[in-house]
C-alpha atoms as a PDB file:
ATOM      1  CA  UNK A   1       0.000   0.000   0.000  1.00  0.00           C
ATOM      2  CA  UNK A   2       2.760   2.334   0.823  1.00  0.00           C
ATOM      3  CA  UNK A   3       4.744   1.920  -2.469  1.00  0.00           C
ATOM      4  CA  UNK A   4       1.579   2.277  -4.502  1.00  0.00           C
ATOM      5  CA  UNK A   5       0.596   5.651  -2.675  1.00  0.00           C
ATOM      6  CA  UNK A   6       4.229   6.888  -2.585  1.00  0.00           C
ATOM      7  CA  UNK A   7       4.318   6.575  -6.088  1.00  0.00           C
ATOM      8  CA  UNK A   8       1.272   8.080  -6.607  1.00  0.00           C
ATOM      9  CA  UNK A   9       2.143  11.044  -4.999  1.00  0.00           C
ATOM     10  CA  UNK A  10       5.375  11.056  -6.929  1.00  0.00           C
ATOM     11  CA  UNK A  11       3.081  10.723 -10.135  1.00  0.00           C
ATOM     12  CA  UNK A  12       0.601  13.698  -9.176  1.00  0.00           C
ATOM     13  CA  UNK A  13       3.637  16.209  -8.282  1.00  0.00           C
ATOM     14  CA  UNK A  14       5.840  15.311 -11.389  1.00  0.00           C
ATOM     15  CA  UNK A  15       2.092  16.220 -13.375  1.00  0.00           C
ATOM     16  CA  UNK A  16       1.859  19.254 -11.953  1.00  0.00           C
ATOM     17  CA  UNK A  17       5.128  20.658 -12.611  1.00  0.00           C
ATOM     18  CA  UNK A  18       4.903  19.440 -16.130  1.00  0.00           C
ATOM     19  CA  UNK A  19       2.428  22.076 -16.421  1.00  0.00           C
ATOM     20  CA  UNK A  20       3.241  25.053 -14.983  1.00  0.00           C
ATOM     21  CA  UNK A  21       1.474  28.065 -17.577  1.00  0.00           C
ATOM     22  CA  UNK A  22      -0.196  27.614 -20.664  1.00  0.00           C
ATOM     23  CA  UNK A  23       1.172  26.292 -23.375  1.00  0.00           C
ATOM     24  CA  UNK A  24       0.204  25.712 -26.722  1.00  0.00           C
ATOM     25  CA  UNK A  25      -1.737  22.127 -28.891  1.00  0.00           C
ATOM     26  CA  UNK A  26       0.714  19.303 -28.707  1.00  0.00           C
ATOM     27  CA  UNK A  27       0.821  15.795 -29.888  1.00  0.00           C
ATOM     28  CA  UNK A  28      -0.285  13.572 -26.983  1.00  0.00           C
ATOM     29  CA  UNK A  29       1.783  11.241 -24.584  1.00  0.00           C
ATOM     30  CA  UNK A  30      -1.438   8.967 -24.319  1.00  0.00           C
ATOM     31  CA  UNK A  31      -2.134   6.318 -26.787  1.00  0.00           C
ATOM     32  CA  UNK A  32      -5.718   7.311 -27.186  1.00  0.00           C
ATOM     33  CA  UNK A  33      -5.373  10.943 -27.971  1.00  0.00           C
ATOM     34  CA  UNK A  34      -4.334  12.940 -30.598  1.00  0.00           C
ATOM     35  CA  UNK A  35      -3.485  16.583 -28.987  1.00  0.00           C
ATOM     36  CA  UNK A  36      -2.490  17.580 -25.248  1.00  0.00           C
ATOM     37  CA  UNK A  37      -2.238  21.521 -23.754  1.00  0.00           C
ATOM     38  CA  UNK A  38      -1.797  22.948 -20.526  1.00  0.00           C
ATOM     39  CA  UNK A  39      -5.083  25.416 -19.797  1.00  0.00           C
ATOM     40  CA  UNK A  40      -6.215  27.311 -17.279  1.00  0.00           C
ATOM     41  CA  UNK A  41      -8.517  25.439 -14.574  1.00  0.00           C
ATOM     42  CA  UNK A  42     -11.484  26.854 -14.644  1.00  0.00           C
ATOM     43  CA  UNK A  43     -12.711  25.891 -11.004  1.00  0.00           C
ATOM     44  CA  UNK A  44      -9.276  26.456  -9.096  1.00  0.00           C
ATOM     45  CA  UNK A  45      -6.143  28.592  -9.076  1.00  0.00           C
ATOM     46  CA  UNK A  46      -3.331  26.883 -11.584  1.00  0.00           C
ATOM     47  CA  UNK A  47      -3.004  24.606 -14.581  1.00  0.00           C
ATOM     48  CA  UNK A  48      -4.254  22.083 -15.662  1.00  0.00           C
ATOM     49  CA  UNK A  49      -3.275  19.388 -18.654  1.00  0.00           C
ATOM     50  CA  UNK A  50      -6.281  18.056 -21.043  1.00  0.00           C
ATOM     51  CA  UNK A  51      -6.373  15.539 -23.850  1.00  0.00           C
ATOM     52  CA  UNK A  52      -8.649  15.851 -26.528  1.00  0.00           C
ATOM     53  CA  UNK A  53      -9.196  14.656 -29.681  1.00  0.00           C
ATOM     54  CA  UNK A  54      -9.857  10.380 -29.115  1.00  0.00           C
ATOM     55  CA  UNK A  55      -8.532   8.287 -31.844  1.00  0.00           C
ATOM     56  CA  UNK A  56     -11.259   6.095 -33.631  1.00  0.00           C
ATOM     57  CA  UNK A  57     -14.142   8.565 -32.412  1.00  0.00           C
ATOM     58  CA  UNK A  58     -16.373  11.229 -34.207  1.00  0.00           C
ATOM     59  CA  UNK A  59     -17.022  14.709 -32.985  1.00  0.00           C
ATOM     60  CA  UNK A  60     -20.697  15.252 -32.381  1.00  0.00           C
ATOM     61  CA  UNK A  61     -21.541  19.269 -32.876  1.00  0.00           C
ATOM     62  CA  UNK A  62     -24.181  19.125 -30.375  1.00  0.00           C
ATOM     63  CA  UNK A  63     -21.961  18.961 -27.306  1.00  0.00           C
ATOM     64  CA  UNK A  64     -20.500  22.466 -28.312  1.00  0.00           C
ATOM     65  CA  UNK A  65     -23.403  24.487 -26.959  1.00  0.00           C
ATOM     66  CA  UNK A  66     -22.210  23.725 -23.304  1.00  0.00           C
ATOM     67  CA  UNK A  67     -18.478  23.714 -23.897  1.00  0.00           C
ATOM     68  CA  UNK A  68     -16.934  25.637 -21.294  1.00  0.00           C
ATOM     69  CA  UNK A  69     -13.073  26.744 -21.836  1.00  0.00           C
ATOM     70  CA  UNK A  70     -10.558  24.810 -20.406  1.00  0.00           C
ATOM     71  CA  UNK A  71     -12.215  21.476 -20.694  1.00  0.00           C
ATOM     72  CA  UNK A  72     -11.082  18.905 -23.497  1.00  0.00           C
ATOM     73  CA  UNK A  73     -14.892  18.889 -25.593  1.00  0.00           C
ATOM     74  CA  UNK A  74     -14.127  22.921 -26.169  1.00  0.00           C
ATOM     75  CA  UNK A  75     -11.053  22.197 -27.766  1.00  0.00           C
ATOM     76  CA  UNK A  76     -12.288  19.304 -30.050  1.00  0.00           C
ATOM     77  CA  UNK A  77     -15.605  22.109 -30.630  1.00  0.00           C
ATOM     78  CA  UNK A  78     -12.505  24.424 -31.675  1.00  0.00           C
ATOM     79  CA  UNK A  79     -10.823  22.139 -34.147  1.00  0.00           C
ATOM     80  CA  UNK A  80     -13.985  20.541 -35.696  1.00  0.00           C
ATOM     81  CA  UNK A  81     -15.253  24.178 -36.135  1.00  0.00           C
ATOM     82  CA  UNK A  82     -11.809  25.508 -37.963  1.00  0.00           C
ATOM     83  CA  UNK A  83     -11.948  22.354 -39.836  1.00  0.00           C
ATOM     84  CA  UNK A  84     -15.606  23.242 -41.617  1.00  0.00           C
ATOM     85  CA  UNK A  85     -14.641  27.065 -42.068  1.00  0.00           C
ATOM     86  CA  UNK A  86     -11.274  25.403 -43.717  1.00  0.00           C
ATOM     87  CA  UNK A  87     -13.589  23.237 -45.771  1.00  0.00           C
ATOM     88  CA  UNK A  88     -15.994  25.651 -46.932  1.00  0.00           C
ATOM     89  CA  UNK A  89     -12.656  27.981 -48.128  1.00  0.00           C
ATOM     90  CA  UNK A  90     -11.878  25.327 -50.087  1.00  0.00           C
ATOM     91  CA  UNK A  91     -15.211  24.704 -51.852  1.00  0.00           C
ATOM     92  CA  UNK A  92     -15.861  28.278 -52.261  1.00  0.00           C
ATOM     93  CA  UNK A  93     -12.492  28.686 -54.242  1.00  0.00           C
ATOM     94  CA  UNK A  94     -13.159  25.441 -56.145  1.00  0.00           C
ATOM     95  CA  UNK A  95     -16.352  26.917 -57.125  1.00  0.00           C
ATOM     96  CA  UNK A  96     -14.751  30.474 -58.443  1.00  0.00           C
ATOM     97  CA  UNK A  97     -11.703  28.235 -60.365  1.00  0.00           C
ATOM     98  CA  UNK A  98     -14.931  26.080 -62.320  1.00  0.00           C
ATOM     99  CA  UNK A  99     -16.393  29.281 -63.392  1.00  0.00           C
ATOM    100  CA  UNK A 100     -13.132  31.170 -64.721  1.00  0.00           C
ATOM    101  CA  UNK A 101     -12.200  27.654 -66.428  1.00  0.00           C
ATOM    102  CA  UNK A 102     -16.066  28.206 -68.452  1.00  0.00           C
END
């Protein structure tokens, strides 16, 4: 019991001086996510470090309504949304190249 808590101690205090400010989108250290940042905790004084971003699962749109900054569905809500403006760029000068080509 006592190595187990010792090291989880050890774990939580190595965490938190991994993230010390804010810092900008980087690839994750978990398996299962994509992106990692350090944000500021909403609901106490410091940082905190979120994942985001699941490997193997879709973004639903709906969720983004009650996204709150610093949590990890804000920053997927953030990326999906830059991904359709990117998208819609792209169509929209598509659309002005087929015309010109006429």
């Amino acid at each position: 019991m006592t190595e187990n808590f010792d090291e989880y101690i050890r774990e939580v205090l190595t965490e938190a001086k991994r993230c010390e400010g804010p810092s900008l989108r980087q690839l994750s250290d978990k398996p299962n996510y994509r992106f990692m940042a350090c944000k500021p905790n909403p609901y106490s004084p410091g940082y905190k470090r979120i994942y985001w971003s699941r490997k193997g699962k879709k973004i639903n749109l709906n969720h983004c309504k009650t996204a709150v900054p610093g949590q990890a569905r804000y920053e997927e809500c953030k990326d999906a949304l830059r991904a359709i403006i990117r998208a819609r760029k792209k169509h929209r000068l598509l659309q002005k190249l087929k015309k010109k080509n006429k």
